[in-house]
PDB file of N, CA and C in Angstrom:
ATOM      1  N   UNK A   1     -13.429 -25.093  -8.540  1.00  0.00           N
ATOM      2  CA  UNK A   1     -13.061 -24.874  -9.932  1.00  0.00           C
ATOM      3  C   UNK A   1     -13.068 -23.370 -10.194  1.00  0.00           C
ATOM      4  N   UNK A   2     -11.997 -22.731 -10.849  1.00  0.00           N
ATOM      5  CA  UNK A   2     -11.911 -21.009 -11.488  1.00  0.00           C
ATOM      6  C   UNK A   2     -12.907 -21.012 -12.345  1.00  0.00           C
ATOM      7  N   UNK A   3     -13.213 -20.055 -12.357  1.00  0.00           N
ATOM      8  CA  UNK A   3     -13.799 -18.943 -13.627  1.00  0.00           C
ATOM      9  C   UNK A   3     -13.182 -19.841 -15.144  1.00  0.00           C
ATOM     10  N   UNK A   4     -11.326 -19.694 -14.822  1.00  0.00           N
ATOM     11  CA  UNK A   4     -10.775 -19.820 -16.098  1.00  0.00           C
ATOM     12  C   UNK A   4     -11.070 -21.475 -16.463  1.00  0.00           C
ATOM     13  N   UNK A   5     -11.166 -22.403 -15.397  1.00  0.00           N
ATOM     14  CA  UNK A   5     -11.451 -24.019 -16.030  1.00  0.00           C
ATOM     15  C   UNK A   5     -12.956 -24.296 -16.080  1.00  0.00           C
ATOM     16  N   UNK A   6     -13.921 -23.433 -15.610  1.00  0.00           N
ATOM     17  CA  UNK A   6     -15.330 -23.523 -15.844  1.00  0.00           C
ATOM     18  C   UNK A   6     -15.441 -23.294 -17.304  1.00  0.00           C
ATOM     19  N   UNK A   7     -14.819 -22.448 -17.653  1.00  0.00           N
ATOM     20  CA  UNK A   7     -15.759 -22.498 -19.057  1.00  0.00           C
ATOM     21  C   UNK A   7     -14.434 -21.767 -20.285  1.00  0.00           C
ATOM     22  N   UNK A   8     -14.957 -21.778 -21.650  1.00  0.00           N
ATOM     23  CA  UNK A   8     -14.338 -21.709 -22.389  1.00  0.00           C
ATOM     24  C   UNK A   8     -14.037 -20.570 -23.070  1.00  0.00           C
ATOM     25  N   UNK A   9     -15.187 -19.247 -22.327  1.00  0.00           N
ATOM     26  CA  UNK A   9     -15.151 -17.388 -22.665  1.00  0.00           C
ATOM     27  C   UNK A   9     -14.029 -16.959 -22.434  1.00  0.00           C
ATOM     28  N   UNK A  10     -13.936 -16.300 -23.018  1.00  0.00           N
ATOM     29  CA  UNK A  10     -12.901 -14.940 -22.816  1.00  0.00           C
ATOM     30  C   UNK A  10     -13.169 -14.086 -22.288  1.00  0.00           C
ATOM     31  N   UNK A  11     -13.537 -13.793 -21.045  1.00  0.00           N
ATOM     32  CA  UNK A  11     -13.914 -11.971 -20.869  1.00  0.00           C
ATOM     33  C   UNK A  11     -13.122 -11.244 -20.168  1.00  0.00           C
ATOM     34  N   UNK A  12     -13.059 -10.261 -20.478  1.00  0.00           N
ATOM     35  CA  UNK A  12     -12.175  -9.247 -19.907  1.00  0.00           C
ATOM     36  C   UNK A  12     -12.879  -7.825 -19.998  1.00  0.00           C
ATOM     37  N   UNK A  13     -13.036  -7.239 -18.278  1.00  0.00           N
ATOM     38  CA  UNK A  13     -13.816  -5.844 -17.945  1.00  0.00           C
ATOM     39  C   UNK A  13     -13.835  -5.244 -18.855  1.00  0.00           C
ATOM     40  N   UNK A  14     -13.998  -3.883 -18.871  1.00  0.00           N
ATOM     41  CA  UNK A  14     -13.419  -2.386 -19.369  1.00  0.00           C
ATOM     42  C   UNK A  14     -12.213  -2.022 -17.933  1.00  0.00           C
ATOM     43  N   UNK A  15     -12.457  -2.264 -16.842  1.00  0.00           N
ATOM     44  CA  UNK A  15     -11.269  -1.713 -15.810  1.00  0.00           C
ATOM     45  C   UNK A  15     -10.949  -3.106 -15.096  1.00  0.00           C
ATOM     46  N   UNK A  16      -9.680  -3.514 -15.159  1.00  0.00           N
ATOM     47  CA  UNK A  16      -9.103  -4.920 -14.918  1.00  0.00           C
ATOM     48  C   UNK A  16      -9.659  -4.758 -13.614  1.00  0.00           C
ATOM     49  N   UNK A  17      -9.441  -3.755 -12.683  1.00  0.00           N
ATOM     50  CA  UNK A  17      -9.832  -3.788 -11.090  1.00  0.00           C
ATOM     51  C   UNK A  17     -11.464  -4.006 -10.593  1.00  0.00           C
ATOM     52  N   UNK A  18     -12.066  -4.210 -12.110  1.00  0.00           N
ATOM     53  CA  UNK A  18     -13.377  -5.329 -12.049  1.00  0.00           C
ATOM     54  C   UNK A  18     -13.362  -7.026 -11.791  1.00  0.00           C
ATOM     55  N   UNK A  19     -12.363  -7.370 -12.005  1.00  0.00           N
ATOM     56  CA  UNK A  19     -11.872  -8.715 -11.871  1.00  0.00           C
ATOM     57  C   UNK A  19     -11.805  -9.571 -10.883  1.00  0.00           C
ATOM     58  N   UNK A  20     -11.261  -7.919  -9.385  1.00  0.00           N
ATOM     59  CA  UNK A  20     -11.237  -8.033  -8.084  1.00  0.00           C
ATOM     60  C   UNK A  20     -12.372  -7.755  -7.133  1.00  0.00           C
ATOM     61  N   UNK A  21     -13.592  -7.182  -8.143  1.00  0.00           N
ATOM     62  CA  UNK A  21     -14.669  -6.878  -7.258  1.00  0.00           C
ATOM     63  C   UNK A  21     -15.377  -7.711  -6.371  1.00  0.00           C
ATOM     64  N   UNK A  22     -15.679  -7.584  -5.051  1.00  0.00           N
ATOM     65  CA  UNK A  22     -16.747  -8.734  -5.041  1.00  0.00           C
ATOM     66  C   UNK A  22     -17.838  -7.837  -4.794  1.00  0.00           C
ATOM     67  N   UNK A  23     -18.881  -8.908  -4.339  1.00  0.00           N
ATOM     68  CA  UNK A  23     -20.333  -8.068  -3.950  1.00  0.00           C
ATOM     69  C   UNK A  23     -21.144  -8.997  -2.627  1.00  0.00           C
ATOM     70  N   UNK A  24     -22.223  -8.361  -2.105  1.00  0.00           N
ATOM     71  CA  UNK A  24     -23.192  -8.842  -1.388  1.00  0.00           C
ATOM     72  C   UNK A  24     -24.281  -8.810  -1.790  1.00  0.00           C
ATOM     73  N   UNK A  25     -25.222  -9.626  -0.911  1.00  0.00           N
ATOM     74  CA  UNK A  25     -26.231  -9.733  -1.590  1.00  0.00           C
ATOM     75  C   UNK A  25     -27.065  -8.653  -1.036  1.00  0.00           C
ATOM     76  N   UNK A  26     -28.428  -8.038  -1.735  1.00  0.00           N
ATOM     77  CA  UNK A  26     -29.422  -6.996  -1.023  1.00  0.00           C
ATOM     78  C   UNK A  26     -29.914  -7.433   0.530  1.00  0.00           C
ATOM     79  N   UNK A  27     -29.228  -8.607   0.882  1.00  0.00           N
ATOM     80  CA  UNK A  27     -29.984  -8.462   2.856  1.00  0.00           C
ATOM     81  C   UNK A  27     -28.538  -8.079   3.604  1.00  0.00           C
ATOM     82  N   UNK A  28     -27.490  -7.665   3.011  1.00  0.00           N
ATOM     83  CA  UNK A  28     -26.533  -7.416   3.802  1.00  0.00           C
ATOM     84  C   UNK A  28     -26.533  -5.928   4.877  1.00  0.00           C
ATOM     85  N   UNK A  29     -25.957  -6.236   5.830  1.00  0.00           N
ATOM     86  CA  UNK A  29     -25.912  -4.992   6.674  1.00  0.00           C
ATOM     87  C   UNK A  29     -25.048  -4.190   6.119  1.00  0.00           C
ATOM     88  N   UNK A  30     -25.403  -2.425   7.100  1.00  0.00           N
ATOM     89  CA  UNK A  30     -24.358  -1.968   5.982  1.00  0.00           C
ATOM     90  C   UNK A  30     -22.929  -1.838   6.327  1.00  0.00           C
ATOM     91  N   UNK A  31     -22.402  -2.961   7.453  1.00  0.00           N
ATOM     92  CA  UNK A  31     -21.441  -3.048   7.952  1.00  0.00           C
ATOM     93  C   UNK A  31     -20.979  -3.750   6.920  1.00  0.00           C
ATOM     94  N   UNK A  32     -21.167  -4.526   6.280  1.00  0.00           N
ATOM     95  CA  UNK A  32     -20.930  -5.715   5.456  1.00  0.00           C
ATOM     96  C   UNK A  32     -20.776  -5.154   3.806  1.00  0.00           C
ATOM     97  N   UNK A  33     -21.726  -4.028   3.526  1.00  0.00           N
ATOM     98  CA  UNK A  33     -21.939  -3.194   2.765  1.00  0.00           C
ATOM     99  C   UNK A  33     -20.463  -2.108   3.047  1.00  0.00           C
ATOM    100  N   UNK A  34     -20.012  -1.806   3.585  1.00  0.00           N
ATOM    101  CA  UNK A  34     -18.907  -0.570   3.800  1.00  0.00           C
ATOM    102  C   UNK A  34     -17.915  -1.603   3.566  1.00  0.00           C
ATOM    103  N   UNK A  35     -17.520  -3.165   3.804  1.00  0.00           N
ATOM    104  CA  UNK A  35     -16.577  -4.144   3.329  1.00  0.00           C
ATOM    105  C   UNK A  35     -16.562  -4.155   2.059  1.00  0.00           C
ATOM    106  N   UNK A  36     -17.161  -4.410   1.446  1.00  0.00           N
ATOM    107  CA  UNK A  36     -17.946  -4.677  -0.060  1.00  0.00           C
ATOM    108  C   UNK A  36     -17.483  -3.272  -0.578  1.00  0.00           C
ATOM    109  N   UNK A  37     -17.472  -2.111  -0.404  1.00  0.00           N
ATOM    110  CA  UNK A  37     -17.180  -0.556  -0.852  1.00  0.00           C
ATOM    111  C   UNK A  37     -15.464  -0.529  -0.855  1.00  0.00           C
ATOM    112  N   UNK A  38     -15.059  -1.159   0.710  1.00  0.00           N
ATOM    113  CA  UNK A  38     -13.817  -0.777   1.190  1.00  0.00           C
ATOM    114  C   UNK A  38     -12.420  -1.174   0.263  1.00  0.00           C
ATOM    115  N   UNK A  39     -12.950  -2.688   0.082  1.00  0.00           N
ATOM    116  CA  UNK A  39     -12.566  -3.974  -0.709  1.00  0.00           C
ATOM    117  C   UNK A  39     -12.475  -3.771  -2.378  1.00  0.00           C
ATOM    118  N   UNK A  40     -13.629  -2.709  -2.869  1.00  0.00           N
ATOM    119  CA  UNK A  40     -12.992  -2.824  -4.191  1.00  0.00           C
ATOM    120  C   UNK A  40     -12.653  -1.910  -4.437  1.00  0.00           C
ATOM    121  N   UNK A  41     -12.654  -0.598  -3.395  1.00  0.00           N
ATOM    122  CA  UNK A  41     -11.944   0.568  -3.498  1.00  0.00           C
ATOM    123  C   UNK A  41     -10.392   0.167  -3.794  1.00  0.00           C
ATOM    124  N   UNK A  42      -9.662  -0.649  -2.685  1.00  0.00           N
ATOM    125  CA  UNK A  42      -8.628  -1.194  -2.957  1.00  0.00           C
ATOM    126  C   UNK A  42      -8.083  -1.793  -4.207  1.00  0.00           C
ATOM    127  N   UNK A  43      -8.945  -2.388  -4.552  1.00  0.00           N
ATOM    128  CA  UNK A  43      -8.646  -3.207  -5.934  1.00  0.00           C
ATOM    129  C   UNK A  43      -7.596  -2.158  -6.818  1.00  0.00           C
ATOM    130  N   UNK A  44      -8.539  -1.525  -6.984  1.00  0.00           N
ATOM    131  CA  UNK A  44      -8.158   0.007  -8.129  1.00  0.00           C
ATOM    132  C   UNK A  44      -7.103   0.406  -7.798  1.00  0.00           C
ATOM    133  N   UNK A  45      -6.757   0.899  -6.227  1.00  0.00           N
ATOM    134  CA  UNK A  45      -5.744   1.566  -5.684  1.00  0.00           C
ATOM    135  C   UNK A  45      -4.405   0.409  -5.711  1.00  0.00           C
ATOM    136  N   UNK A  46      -4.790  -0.926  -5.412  1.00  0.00           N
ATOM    137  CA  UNK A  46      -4.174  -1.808  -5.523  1.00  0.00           C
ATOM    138  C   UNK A  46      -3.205  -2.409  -6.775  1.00  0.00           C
ATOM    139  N   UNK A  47      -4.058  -2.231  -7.586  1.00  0.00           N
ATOM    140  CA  UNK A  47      -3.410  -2.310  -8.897  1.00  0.00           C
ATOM    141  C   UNK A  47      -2.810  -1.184  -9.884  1.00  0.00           C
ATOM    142  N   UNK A  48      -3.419  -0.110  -9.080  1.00  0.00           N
ATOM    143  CA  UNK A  48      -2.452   1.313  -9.878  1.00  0.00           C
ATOM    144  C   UNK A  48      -1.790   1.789  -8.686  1.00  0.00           C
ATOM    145  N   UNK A  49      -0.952   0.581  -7.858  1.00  0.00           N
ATOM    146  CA  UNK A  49      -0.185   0.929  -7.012  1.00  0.00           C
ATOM    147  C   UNK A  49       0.004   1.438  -5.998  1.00  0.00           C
ATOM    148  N   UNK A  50      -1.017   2.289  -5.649  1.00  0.00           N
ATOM    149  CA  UNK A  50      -1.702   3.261  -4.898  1.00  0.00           C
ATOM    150  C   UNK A  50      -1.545   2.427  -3.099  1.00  0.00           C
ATOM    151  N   UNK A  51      -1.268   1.312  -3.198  1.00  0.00           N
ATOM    152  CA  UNK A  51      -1.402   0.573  -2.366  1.00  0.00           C
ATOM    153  C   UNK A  51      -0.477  -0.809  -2.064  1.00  0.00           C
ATOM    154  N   UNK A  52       0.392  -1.458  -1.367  1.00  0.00           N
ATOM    155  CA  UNK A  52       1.120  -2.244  -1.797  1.00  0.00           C
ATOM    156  C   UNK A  52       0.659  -3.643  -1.051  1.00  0.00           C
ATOM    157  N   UNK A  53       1.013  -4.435  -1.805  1.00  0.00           N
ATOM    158  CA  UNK A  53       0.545  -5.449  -1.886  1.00  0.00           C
ATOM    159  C   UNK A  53       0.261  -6.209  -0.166  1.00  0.00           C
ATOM    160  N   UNK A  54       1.065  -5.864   0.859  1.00  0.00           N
ATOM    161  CA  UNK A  54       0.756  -6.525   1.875  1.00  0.00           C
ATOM    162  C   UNK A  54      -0.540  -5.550   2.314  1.00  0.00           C
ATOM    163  N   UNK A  55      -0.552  -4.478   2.551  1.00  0.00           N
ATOM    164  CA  UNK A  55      -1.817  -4.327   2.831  1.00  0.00           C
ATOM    165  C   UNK A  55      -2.997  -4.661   2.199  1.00  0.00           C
ATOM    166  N   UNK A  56      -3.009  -4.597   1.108  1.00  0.00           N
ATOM    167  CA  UNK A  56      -3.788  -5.582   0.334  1.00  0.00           C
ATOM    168  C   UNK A  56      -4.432  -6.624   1.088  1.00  0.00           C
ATOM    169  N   UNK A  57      -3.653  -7.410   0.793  1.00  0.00           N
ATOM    170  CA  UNK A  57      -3.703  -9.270   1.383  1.00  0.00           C
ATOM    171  C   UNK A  57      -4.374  -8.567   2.661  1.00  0.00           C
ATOM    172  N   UNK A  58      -3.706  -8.243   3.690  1.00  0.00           N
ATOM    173  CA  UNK A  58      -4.314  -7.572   5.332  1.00  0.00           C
ATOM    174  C   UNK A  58      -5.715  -7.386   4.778  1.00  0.00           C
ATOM    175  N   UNK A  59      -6.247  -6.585   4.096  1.00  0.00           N
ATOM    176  CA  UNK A  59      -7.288  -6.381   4.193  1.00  0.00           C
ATOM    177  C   UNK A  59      -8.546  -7.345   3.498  1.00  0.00           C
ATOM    178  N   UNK A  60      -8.110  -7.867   2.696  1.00  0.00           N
ATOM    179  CA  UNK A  60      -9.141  -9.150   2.329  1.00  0.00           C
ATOM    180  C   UNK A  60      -9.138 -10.539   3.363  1.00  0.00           C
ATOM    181  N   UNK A  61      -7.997 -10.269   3.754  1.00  0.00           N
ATOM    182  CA  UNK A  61      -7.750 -11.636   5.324  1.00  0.00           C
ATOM    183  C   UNK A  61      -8.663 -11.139   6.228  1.00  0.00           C
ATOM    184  N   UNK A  62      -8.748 -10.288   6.201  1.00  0.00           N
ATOM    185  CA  UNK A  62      -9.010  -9.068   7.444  1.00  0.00           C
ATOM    186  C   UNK A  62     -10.923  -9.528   7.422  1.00  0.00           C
ATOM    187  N   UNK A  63     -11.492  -9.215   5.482  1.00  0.00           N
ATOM    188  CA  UNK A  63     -12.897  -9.479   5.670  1.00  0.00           C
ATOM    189  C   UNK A  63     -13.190 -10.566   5.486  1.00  0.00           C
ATOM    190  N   UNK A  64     -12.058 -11.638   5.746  1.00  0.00           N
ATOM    191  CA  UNK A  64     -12.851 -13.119   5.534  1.00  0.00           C
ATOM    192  C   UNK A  64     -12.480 -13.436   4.199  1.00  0.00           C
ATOM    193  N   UNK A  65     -12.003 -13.075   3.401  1.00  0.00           N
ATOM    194  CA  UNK A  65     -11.341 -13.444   1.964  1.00  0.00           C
ATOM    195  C   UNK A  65      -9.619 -13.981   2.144  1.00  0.00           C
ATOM    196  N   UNK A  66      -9.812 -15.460   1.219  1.00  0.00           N
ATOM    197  CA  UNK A  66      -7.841 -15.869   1.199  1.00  0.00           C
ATOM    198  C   UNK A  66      -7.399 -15.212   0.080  1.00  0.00           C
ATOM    199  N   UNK A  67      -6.507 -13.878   0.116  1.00  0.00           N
ATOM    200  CA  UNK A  67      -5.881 -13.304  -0.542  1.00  0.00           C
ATOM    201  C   UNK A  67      -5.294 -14.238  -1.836  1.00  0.00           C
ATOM    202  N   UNK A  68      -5.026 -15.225  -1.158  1.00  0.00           N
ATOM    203  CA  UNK A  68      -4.000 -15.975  -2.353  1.00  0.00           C
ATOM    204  C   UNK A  68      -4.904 -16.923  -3.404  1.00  0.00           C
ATOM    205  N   UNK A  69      -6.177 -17.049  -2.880  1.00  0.00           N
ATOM    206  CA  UNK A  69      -6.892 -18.162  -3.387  1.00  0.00           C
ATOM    207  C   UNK A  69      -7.960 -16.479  -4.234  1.00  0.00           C
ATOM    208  N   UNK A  70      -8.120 -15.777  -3.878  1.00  0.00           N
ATOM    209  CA  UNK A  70      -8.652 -14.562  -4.388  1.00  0.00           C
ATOM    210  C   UNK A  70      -7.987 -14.085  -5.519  1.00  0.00           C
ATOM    211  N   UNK A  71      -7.019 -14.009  -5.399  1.00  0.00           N
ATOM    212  CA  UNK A  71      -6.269 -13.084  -6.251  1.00  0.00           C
ATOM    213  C   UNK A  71      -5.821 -14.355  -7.316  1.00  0.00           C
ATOM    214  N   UNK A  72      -5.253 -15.380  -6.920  1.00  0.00           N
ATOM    215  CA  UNK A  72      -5.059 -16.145  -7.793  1.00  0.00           C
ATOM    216  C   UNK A  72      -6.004 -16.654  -8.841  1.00  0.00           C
ATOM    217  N   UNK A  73      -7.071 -16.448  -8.480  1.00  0.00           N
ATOM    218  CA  UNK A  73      -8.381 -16.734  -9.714  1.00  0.00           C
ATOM    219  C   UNK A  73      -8.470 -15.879 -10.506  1.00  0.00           C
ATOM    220  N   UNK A  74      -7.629 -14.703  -9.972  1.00  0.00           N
ATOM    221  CA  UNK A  74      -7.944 -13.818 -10.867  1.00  0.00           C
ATOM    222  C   UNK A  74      -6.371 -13.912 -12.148  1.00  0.00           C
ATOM    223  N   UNK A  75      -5.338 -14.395 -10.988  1.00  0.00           N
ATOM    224  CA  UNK A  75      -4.259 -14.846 -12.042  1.00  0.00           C
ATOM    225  C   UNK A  75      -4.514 -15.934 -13.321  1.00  0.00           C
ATOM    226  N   UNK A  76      -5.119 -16.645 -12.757  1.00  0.00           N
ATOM    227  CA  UNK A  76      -5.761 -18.528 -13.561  1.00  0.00           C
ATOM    228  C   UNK A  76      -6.653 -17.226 -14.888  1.00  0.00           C
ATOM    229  N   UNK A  77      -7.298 -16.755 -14.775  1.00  0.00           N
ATOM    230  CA  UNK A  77      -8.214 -15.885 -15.546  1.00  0.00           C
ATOM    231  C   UNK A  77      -7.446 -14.909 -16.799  1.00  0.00           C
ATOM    232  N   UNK A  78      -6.458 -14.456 -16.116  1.00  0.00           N
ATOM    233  CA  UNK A  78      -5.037 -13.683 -17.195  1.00  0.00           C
ATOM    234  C   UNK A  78      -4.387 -14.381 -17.580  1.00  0.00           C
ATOM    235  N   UNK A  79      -4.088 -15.609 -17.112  1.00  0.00           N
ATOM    236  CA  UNK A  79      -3.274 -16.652 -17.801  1.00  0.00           C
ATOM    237  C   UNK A  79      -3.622 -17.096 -19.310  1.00  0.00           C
ATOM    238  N   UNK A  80      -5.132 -17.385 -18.640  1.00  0.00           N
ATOM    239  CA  UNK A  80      -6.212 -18.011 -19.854  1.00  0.00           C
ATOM    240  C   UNK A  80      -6.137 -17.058 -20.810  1.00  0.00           C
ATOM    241  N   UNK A  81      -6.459 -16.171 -21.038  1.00  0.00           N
ATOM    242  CA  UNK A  81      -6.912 -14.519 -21.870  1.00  0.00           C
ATOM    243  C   UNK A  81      -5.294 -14.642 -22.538  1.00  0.00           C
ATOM    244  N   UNK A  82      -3.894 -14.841 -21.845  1.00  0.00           N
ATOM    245  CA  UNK A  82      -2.832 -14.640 -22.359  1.00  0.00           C
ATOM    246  C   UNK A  82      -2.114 -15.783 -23.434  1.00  0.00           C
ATOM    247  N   UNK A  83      -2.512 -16.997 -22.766  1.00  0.00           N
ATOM    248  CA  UNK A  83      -2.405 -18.275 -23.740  1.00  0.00           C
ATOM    249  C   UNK A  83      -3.542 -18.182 -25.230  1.00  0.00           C
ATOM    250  N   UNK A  84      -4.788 -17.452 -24.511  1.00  0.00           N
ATOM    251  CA  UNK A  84      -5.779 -17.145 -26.330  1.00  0.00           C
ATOM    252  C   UNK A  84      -5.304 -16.056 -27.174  1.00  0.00           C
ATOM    253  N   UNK A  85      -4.733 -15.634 -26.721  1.00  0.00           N
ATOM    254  CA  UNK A  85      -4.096 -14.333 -27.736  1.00  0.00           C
ATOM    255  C   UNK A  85      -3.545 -14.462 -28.716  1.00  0.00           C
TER     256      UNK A  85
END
């Protein structure tokens, strides 16, 4: 289940490329930790273009994330926010 059919909030960041962040938890290595850095560096660059979309996808495939099932939660989430407006 999304973010957007869990529940009935509205939220939206201060920087949309919060949307795409993920995180680890405090026992992660810092190999795992430099993914986690690498990954939402992109986000930002990703969405102010900086970056185009197949590398993108490459690189969340790349750490074990489905680009399409990733990013699309984050679509299901703007959808929601755009239908409450």
């Amino acid at each position: 289940m999304s973010i957007a059919e869990h529940n009935n909030l509205l939220w939206l960041p201060p920087y949309l490329s919060d949307l795409l962040t993920v995180s680890v938890d405090g026992q992660a290595d810092d190999s795992t930790v430099a993914g986690m850095n690498l990954i939402n560096s992109a986000a930002d660059r990703w969405l102010t273009g900086q970056m185009d979309d197949y590398t993108y996808f490459e690189l969340l495939d790349h750490h074990g994330i489905d680009p399409l099932a990733f990013v699309g939660e984050v679509e299901d989430h703007m959808k929601l926010l755009i239908r409450r407006l």
